[in-house]
PDB file of N, CA and C in Angstrom:
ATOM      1  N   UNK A   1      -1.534  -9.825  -2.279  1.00  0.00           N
ATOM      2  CA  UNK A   1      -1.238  -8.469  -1.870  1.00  0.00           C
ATOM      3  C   UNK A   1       0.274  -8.326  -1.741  1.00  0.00           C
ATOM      4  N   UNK A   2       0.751  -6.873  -2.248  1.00  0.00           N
ATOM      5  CA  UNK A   2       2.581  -7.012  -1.927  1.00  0.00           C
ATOM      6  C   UNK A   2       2.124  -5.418  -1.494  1.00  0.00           C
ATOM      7  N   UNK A   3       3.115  -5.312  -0.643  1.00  0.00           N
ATOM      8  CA  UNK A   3       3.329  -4.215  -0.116  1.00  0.00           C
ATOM      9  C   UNK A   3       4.388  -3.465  -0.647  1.00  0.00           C
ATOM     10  N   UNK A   4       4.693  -2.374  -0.862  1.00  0.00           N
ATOM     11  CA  UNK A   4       5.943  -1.887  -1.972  1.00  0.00           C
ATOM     12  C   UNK A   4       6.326  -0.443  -0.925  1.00  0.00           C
ATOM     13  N   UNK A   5       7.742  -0.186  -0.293  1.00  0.00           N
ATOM     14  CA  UNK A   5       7.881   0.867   0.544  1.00  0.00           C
ATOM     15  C   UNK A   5       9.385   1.683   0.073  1.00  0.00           C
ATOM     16  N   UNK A   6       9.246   2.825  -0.830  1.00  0.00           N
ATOM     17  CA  UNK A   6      10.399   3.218  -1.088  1.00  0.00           C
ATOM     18  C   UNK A   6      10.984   4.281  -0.188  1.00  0.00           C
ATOM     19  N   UNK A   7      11.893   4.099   0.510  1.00  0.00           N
ATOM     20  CA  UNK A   7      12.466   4.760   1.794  1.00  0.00           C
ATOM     21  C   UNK A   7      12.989   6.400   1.298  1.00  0.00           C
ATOM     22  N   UNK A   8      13.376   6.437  -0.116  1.00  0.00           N
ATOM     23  CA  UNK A   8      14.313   7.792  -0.280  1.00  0.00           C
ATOM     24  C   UNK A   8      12.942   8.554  -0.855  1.00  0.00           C
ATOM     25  N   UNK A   9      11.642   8.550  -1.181  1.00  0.00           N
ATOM     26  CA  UNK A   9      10.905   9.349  -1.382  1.00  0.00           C
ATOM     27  C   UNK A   9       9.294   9.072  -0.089  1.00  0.00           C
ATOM     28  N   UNK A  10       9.713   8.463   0.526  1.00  0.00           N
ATOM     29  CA  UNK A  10       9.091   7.944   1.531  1.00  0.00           C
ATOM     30  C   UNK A  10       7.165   7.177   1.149  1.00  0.00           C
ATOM     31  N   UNK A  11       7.400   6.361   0.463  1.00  0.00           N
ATOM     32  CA  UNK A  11       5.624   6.574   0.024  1.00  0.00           C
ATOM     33  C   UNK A  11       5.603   4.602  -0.437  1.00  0.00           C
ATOM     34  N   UNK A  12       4.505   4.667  -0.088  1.00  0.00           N
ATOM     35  CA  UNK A  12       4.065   3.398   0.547  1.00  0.00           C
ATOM     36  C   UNK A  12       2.825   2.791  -0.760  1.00  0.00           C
ATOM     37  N   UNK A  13       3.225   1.868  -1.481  1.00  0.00           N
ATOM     38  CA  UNK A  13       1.889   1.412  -2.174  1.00  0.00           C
ATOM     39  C   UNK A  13       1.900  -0.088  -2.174  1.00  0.00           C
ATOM     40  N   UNK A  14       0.547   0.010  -1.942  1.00  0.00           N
ATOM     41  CA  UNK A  14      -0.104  -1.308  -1.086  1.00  0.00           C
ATOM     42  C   UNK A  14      -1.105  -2.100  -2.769  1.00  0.00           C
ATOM     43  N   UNK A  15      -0.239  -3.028  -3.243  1.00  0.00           N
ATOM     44  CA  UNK A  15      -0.936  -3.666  -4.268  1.00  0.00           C
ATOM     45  C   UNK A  15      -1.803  -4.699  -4.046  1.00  0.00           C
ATOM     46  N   UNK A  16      -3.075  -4.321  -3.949  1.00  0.00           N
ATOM     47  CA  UNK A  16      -3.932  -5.074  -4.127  1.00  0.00           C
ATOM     48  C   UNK A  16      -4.469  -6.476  -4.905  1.00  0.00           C
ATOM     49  N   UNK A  17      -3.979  -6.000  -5.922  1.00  0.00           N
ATOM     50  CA  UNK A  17      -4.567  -6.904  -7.186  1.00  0.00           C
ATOM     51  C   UNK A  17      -3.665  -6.581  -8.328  1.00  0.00           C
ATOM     52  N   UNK A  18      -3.677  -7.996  -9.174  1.00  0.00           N
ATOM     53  CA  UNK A  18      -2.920  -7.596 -10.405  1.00  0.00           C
ATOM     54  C   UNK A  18      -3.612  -7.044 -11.447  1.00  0.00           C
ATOM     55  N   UNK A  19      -4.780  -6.819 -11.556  1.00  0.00           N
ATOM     56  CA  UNK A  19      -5.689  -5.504 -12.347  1.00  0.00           C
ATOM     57  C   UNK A  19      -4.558  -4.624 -12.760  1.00  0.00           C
ATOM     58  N   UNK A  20      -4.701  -4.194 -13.927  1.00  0.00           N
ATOM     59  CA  UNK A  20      -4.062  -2.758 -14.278  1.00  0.00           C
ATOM     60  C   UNK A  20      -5.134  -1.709 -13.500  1.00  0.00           C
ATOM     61  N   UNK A  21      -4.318  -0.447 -13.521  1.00  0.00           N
ATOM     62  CA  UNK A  21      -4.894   0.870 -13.058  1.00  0.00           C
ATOM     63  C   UNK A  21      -5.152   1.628 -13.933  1.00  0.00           C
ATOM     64  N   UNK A  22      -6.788   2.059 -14.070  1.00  0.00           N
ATOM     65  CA  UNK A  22      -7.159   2.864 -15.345  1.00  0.00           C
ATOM     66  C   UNK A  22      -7.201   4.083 -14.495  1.00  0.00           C
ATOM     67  N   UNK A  23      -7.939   4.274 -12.967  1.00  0.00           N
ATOM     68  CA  UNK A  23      -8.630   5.271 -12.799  1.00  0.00           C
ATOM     69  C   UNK A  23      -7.462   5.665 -11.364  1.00  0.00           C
ATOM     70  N   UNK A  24      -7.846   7.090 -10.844  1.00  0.00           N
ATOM     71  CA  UNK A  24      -7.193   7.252  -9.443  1.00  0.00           C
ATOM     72  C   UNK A  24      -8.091   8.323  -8.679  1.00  0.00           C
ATOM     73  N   UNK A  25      -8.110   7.848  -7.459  1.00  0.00           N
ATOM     74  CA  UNK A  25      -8.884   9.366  -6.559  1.00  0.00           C
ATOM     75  C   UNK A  25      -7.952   9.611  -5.620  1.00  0.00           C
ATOM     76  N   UNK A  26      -7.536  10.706  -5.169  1.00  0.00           N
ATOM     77  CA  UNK A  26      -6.725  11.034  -4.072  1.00  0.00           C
ATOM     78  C   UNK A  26      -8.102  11.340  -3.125  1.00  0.00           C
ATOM     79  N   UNK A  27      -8.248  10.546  -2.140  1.00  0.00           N
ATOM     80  CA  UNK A  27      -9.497  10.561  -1.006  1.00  0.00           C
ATOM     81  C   UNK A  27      -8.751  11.270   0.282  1.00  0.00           C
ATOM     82  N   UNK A  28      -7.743  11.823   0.320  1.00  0.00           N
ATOM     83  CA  UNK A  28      -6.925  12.577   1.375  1.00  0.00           C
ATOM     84  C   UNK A  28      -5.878  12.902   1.109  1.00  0.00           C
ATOM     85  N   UNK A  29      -4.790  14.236   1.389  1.00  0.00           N
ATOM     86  CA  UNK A  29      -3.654  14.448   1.251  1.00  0.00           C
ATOM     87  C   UNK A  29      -2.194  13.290   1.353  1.00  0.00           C
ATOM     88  N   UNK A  30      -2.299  13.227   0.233  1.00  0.00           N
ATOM     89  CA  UNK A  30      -1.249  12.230  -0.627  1.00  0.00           C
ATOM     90  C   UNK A  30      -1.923  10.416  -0.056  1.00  0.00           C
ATOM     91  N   UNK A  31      -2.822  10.164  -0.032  1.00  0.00           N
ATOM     92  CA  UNK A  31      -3.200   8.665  -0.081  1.00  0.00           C
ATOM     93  C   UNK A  31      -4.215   8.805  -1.531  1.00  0.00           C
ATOM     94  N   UNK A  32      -3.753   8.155  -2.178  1.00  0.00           N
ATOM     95  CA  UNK A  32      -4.569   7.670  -4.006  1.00  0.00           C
ATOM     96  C   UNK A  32      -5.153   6.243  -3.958  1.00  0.00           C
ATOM     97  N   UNK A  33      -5.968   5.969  -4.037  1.00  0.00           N
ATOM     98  CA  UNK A  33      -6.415   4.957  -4.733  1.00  0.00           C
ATOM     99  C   UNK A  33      -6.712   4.929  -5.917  1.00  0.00           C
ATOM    100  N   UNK A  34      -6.067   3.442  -6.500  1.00  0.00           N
ATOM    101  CA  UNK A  34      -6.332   3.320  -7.748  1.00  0.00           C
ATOM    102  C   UNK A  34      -7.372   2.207  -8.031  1.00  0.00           C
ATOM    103  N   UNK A  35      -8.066   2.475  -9.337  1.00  0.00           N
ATOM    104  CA  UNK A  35      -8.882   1.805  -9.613  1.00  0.00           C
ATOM    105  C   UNK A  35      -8.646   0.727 -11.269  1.00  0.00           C
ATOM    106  N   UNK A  36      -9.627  -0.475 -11.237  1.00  0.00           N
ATOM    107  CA  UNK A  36      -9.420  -1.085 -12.159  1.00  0.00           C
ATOM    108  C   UNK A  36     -10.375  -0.705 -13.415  1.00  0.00           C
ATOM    109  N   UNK A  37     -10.725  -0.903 -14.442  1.00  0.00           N
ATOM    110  CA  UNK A  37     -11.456  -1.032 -15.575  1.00  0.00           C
ATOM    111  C   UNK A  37     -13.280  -1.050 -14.914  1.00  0.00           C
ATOM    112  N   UNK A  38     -13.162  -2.253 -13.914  1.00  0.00           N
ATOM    113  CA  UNK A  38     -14.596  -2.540 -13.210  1.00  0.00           C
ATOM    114  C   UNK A  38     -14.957  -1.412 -11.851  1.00  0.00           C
ATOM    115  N   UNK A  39     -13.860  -1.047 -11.530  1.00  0.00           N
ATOM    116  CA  UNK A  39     -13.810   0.302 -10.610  1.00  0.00           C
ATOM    117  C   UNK A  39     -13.817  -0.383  -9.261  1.00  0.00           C
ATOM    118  N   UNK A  40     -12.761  -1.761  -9.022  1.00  0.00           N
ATOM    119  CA  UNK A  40     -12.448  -2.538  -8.078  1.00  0.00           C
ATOM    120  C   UNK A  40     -11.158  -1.703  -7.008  1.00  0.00           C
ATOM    121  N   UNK A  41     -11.117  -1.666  -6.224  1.00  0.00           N
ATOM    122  CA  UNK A  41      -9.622  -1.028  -6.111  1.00  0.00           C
ATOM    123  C   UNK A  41      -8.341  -1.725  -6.181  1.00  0.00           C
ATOM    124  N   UNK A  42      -7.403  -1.691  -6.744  1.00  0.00           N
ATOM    125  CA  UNK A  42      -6.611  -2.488  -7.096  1.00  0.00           C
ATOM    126  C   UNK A  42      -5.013  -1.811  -6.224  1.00  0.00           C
ATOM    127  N   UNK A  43      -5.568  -0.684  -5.849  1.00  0.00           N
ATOM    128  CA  UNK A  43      -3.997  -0.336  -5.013  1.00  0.00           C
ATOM    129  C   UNK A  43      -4.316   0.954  -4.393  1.00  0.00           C
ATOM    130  N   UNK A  44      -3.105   1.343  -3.345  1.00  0.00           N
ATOM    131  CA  UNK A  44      -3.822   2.240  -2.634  1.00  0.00           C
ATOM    132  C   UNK A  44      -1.918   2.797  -2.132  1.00  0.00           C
ATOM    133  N   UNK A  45      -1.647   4.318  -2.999  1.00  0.00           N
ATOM    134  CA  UNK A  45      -0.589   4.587  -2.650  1.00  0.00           C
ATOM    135  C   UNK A  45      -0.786   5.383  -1.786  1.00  0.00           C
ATOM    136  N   UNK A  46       1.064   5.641  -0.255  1.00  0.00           N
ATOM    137  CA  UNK A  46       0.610   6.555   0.842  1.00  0.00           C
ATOM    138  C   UNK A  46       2.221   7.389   0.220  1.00  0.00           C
ATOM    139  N   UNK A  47       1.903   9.099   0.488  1.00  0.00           N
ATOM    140  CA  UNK A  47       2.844   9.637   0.495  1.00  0.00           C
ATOM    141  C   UNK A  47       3.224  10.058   1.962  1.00  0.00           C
ATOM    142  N   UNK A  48       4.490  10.554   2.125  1.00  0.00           N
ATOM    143  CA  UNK A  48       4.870  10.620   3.239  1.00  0.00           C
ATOM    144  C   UNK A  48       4.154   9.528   4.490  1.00  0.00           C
ATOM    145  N   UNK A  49       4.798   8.248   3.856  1.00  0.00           N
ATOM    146  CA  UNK A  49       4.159   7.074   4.577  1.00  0.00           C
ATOM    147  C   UNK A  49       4.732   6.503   6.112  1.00  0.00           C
ATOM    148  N   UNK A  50       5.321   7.542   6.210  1.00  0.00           N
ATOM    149  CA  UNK A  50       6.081   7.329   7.689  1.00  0.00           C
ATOM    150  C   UNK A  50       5.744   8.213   8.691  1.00  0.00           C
ATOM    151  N   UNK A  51       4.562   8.818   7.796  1.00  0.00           N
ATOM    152  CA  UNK A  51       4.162  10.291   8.707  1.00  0.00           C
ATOM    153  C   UNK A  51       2.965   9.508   9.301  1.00  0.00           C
ATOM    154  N   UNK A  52       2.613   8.427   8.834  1.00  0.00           N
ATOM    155  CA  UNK A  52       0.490   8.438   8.269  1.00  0.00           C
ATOM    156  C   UNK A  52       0.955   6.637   9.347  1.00  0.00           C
ATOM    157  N   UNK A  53       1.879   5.920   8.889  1.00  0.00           N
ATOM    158  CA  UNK A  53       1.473   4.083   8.772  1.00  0.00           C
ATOM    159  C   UNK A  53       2.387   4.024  10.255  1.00  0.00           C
ATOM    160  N   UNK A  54       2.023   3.276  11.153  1.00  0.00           N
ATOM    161  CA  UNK A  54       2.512   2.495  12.214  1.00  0.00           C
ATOM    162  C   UNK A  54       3.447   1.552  11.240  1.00  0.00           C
ATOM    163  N   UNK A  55       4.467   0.938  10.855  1.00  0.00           N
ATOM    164  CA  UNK A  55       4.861   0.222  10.185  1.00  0.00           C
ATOM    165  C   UNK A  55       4.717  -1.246  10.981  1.00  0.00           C
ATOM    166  N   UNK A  56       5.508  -1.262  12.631  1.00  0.00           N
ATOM    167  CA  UNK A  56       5.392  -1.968  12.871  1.00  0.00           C
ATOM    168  C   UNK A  56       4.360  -2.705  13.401  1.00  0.00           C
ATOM    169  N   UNK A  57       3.359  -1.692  13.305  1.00  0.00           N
ATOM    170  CA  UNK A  57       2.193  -2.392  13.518  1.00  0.00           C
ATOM    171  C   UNK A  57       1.434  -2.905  12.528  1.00  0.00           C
ATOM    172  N   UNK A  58       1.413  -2.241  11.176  1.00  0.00           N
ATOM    173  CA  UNK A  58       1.040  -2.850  10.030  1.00  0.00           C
ATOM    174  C   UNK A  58       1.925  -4.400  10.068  1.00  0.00           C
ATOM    175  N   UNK A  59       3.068  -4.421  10.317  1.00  0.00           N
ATOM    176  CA  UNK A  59       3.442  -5.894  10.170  1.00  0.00           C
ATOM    177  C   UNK A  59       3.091  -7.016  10.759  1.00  0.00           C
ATOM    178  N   UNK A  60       2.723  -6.929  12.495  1.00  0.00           N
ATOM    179  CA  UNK A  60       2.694  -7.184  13.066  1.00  0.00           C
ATOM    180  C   UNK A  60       0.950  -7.948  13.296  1.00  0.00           C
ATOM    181  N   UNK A  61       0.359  -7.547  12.155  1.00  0.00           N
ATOM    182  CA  UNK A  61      -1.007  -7.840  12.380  1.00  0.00           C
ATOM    183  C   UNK A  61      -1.347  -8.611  11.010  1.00  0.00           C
ATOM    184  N   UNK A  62      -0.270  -8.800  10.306  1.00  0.00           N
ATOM    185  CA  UNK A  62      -0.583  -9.335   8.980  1.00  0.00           C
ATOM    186  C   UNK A  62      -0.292 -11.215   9.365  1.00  0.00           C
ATOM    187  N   UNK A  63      -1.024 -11.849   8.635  1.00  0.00           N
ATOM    188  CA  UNK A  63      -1.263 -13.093   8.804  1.00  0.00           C
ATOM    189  C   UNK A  63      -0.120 -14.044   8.119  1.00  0.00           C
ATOM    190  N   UNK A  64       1.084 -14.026   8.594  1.00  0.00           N
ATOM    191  CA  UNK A  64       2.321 -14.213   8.003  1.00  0.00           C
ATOM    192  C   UNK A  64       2.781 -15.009   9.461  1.00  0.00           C
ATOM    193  N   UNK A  65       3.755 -16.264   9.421  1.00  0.00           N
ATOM    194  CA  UNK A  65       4.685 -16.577  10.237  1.00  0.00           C
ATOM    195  C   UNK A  65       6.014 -16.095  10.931  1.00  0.00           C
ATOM    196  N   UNK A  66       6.520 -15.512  11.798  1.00  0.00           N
ATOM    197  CA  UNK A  66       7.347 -14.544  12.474  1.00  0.00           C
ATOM    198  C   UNK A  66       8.310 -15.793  12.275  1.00  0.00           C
ATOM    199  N   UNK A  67       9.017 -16.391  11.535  1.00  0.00           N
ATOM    200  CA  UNK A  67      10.026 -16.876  10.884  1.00  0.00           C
ATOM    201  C   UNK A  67      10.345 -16.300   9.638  1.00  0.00           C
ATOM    202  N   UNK A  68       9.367 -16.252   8.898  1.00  0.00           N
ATOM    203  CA  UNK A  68       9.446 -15.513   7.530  1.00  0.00           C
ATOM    204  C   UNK A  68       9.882 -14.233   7.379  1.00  0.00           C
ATOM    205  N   UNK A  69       9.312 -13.218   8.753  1.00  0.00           N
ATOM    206  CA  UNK A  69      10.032 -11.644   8.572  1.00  0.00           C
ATOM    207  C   UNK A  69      11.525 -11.697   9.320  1.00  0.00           C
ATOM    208  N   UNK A  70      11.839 -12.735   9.680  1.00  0.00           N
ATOM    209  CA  UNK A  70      13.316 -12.520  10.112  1.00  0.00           C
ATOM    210  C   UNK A  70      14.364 -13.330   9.257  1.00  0.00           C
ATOM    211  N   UNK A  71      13.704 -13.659   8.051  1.00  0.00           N
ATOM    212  CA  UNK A  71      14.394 -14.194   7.042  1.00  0.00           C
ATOM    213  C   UNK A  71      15.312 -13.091   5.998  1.00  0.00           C
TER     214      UNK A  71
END
């Protein structure tokens, strides 16, 4: 999984899988999921992702060593 966060258009996509993306549903105002060939989800973009994501709480709960984010 990589997380991808571009600050000057504010929108957040969360890569799942290295699947290409054939398909997409927007399931709520500006969150898309994308889909693979098998209709797996392979990513899941957020617009105005600073409106919608706790950031630091998304970090904070991910299964990562607190050496690594202060690297």
């Amino acid at each position: 999984m990589k997380i991808h966060y571009d600050k000057e258009t504010d929108s957040l996509y969360i890569d799942l899988s290295p699947n290409k993306s054939i398909d997409s549903k927007e399931i709520a105002d500006g969150v898309v999921i994308d889909f693979d060939r098998e209709g797996n989800i392979v990513g899941i973009d957020i617009d105005q992702a600073s409106k919608i994501v706790d950031f630091k709480e998304l970090v904070s709960n991910l299964p990562i060593e607190q050496e690594r984010l202060s690297a």
